[in-house]
PDB file of N, CA and C in Angstrom:
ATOM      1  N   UNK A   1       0.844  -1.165   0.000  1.00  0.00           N
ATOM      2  CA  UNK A   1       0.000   0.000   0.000  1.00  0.00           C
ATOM      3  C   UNK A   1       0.898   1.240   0.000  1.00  0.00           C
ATOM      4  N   UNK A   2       0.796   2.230  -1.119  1.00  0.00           N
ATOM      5  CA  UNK A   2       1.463   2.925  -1.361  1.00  0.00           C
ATOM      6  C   UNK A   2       1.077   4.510  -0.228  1.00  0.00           C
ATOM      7  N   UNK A   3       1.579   4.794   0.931  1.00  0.00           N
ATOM      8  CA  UNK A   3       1.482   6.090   1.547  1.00  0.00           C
ATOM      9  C   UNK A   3       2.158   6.952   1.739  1.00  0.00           C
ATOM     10  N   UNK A   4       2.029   8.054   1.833  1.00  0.00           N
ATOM     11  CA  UNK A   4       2.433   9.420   2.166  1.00  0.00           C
ATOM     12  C   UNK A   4       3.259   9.898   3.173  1.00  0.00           C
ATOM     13  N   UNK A   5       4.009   9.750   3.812  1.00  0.00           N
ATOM     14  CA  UNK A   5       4.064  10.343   5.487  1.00  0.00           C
ATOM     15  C   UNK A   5       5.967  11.090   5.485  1.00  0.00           C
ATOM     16  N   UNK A   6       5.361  12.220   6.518  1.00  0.00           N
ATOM     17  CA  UNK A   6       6.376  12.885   7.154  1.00  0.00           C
ATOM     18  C   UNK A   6       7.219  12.123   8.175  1.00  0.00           C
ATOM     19  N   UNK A   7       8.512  11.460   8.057  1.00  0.00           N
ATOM     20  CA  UNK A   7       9.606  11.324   9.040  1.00  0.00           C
ATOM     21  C   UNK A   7      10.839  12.201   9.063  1.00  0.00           C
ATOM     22  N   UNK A   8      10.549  11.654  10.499  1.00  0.00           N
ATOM     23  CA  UNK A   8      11.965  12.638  11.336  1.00  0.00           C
ATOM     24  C   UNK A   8      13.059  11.945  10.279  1.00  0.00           C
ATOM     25  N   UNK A   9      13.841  12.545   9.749  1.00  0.00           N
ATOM     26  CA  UNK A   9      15.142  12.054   8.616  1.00  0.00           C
ATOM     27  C   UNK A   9      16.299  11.512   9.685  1.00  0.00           C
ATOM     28  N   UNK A  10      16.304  12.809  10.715  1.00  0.00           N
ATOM     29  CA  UNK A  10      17.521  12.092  11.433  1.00  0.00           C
ATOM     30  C   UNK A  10      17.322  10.634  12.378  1.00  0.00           C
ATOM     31  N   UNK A  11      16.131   9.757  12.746  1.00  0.00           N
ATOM     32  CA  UNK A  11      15.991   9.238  13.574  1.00  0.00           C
ATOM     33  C   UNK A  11      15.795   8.033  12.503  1.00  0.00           C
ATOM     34  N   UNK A  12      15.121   8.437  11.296  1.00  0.00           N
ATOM     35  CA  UNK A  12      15.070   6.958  10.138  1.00  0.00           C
ATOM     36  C   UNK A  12      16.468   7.059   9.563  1.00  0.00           C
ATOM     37  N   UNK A  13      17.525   7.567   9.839  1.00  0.00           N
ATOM     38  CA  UNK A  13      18.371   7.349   9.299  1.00  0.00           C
ATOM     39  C   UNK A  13      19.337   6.593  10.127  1.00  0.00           C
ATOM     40  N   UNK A  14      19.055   6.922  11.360  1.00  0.00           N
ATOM     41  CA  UNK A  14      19.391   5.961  12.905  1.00  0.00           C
ATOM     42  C   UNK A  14      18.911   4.428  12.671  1.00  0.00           C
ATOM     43  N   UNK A  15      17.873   4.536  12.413  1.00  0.00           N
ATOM     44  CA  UNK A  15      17.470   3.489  12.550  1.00  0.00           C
ATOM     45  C   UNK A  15      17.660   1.878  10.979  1.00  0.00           C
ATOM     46  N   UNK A  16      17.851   2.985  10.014  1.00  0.00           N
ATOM     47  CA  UNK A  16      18.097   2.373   8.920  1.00  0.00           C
ATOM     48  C   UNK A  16      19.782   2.357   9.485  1.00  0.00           C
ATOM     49  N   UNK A  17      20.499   2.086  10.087  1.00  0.00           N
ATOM     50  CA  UNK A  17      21.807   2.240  10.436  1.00  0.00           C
ATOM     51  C   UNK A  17      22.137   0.886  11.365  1.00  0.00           C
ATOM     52  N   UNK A  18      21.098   0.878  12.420  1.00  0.00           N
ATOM     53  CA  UNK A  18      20.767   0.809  13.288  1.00  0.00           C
ATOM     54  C   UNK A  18      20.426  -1.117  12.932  1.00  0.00           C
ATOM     55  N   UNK A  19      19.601  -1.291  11.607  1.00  0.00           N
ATOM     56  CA  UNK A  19      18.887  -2.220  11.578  1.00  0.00           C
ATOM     57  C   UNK A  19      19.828  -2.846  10.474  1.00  0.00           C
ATOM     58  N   UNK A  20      20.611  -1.923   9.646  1.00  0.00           N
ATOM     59  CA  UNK A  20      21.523  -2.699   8.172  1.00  0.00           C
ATOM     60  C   UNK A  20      20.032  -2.535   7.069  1.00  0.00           C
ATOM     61  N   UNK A  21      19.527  -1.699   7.181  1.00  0.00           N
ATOM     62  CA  UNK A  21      18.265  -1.778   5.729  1.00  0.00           C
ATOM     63  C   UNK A  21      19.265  -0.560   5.069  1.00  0.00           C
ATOM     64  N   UNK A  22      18.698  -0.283   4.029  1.00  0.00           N
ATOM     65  CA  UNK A  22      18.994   0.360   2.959  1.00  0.00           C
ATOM     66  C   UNK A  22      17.728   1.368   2.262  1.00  0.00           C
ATOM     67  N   UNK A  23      16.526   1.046   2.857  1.00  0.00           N
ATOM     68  CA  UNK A  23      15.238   2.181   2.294  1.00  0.00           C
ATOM     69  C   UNK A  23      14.906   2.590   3.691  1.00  0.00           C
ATOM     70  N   UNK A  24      14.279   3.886   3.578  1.00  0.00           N
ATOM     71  CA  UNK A  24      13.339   3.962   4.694  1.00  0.00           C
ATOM     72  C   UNK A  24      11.957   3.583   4.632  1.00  0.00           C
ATOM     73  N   UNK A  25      11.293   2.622   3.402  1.00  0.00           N
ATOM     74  CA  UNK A  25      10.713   1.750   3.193  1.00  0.00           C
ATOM     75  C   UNK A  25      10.678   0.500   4.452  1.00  0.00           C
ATOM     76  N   UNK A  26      11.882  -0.186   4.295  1.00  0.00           N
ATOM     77  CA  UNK A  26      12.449  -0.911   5.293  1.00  0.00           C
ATOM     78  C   UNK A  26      12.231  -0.863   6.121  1.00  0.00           C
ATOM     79  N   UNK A  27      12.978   0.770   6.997  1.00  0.00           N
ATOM     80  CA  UNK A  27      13.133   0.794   8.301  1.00  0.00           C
ATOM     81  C   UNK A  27      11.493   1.202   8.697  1.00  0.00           C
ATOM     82  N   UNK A  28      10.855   1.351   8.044  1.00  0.00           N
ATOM     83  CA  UNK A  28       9.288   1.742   8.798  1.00  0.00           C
ATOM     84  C   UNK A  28       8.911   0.312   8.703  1.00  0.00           C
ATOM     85  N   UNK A  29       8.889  -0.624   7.874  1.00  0.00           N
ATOM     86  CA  UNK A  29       8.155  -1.910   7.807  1.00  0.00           C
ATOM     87  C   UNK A  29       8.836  -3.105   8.643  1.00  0.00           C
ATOM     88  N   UNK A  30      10.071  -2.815   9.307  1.00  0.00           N
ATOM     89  CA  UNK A  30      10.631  -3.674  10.336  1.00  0.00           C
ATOM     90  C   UNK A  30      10.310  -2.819  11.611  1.00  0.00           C
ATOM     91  N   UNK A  31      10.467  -1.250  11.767  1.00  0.00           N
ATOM     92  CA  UNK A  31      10.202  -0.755  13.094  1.00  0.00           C
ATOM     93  C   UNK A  31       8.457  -1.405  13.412  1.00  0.00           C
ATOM     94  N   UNK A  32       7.402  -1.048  12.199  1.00  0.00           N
ATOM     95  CA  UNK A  32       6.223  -1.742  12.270  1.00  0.00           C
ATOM     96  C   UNK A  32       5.856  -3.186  12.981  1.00  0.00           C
ATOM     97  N   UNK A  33       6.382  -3.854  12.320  1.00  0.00           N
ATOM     98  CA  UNK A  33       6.774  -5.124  13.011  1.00  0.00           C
ATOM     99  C   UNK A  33       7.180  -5.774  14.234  1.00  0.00           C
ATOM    100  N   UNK A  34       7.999  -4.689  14.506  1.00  0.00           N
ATOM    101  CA  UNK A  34       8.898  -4.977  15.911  1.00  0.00           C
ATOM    102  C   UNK A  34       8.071  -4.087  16.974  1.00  0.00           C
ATOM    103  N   UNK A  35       7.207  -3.121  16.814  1.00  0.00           N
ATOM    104  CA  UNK A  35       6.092  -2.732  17.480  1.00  0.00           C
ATOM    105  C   UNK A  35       5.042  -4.017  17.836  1.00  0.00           C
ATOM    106  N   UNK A  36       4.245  -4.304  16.552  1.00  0.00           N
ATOM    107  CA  UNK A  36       3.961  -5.599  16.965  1.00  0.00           C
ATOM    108  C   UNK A  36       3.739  -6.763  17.375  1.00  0.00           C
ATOM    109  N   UNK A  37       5.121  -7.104  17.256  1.00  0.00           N
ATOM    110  CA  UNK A  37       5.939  -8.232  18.541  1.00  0.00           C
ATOM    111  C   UNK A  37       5.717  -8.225  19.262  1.00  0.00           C
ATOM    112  N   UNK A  38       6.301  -6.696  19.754  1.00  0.00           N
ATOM    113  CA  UNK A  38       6.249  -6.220  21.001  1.00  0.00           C
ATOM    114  C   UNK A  38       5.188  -6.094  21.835  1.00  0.00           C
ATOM    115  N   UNK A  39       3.777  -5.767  21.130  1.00  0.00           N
ATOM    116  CA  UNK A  39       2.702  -5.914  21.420  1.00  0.00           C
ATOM    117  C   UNK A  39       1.783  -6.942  21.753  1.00  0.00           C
ATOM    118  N   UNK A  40       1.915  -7.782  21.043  1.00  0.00           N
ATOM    119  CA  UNK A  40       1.912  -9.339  21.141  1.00  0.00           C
ATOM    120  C   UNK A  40       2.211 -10.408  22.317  1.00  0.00           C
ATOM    121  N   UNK A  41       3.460 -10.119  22.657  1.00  0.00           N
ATOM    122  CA  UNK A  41       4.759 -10.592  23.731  1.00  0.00           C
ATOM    123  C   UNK A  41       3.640  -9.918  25.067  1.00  0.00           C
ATOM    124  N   UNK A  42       3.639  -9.177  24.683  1.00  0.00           N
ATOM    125  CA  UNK A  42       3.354  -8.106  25.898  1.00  0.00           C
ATOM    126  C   UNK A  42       1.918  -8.804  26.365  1.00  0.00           C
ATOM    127  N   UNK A  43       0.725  -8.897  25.451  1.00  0.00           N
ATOM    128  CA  UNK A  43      -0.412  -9.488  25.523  1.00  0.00           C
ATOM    129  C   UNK A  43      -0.315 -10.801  26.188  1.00  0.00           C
ATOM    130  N   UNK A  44       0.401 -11.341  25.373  1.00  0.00           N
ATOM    131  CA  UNK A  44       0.459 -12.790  25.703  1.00  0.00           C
ATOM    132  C   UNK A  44       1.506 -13.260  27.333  1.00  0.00           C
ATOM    133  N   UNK A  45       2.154 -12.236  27.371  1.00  0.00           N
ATOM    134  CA  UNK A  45       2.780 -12.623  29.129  1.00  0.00           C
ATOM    135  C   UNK A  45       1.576 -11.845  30.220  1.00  0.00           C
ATOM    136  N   UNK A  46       0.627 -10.871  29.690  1.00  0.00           N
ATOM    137  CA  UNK A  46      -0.382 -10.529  31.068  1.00  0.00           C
ATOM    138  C   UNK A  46      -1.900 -12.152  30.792  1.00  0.00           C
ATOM    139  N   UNK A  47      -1.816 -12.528  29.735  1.00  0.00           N
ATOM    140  CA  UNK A  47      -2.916 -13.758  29.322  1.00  0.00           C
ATOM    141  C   UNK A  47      -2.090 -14.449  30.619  1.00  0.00           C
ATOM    142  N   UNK A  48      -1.089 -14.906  30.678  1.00  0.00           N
ATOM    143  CA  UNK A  48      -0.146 -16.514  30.861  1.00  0.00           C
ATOM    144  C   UNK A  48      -0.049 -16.183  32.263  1.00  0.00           C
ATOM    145  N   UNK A  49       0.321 -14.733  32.915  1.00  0.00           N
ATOM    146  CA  UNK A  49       0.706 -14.363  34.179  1.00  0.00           C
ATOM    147  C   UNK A  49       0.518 -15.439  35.414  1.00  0.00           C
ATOM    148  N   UNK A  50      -0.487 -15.798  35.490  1.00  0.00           N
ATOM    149  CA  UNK A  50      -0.846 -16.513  36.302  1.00  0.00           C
ATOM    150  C   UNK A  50      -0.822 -18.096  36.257  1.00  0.00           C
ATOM    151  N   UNK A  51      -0.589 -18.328  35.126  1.00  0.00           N
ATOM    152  CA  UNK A  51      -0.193 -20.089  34.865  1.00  0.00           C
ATOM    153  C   UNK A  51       0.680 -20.214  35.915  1.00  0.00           C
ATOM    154  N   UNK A  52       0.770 -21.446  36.462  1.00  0.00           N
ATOM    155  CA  UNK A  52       1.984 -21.912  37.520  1.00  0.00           C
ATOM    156  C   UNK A  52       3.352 -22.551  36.708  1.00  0.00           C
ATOM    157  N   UNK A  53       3.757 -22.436  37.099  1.00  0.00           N
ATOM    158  CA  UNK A  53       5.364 -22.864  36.377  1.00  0.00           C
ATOM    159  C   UNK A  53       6.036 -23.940  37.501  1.00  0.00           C
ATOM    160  N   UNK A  54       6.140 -24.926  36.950  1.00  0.00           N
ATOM    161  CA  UNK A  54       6.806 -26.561  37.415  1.00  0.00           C
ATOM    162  C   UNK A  54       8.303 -25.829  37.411  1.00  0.00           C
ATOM    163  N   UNK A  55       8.918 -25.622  38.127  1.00  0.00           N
ATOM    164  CA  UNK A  55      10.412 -25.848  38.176  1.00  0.00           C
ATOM    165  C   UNK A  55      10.934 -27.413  37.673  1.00  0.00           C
ATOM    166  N   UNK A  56      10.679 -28.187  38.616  1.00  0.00           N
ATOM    167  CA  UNK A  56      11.455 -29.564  38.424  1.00  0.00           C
ATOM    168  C   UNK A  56       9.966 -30.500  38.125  1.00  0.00           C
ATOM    169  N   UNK A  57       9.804 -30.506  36.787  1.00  0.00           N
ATOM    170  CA  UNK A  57       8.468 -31.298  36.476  1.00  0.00           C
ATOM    171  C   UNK A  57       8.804 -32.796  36.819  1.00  0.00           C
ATOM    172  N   UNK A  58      10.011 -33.532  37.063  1.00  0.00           N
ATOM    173  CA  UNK A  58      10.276 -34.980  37.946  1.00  0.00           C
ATOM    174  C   UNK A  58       9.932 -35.056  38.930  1.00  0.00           C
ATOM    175  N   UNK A  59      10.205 -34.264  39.727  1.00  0.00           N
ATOM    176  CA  UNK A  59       9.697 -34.344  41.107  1.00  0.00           C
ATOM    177  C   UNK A  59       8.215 -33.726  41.377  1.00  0.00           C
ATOM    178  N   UNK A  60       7.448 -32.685  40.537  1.00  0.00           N
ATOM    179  CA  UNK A  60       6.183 -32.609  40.111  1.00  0.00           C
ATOM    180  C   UNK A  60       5.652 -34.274  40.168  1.00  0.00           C
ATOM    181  N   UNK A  61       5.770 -34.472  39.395  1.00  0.00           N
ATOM    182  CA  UNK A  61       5.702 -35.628  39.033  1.00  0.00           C
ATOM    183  C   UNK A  61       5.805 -36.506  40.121  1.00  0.00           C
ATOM    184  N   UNK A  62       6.835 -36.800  40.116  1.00  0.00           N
ATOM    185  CA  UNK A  62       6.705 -38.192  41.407  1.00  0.00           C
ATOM    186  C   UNK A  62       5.874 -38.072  42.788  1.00  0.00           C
ATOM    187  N   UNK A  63       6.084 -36.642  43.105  1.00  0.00           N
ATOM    188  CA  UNK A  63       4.949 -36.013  44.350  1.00  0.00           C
ATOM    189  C   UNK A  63       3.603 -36.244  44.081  1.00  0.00           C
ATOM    190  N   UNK A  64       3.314 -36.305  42.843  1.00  0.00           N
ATOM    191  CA  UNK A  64       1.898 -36.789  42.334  1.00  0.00           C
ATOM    192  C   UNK A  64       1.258 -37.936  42.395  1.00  0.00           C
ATOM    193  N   UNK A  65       2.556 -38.836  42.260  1.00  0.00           N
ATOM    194  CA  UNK A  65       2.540 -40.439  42.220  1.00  0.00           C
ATOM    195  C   UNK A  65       2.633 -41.285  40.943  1.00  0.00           C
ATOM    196  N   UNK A  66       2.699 -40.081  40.389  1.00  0.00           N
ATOM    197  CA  UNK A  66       3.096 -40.717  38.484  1.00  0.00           C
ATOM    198  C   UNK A  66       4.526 -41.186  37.830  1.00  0.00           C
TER     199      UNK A  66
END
């Protein structure tokens, strides 16, 4: 999708530096991305927060009787 937009030159040029791209095409469609992730990651560790976590799932285990 072909758009329009005003960037800061000095901060996409950081970042195209920053990342090894070569367009500022690039550096908006990987910074995009990596927002995303980030967003994602973020979602998905307040979903999970509360799952319990087995340290030593053997001894889980054998305390169980399995």
């Amino acid at each position: 999708m072909r758009t329009v937009i005003n960037l800061d030159d000095e901060a996409c040029t950081e970042v195209m530096e920053l990342l090894g791209v070569r367009t500022k095409t690039d550096a908006v469609n990987v910074a995009l991305r990596d927002v995303l992730r980030r967003w994602r990651l973020q979602t998905l560790l307040k979903e999970t927060a509360d799952i319990r976590v087995i340290a030593d799932p053997e001894e889980h285990y054998r305390a169980a009787g399995r």
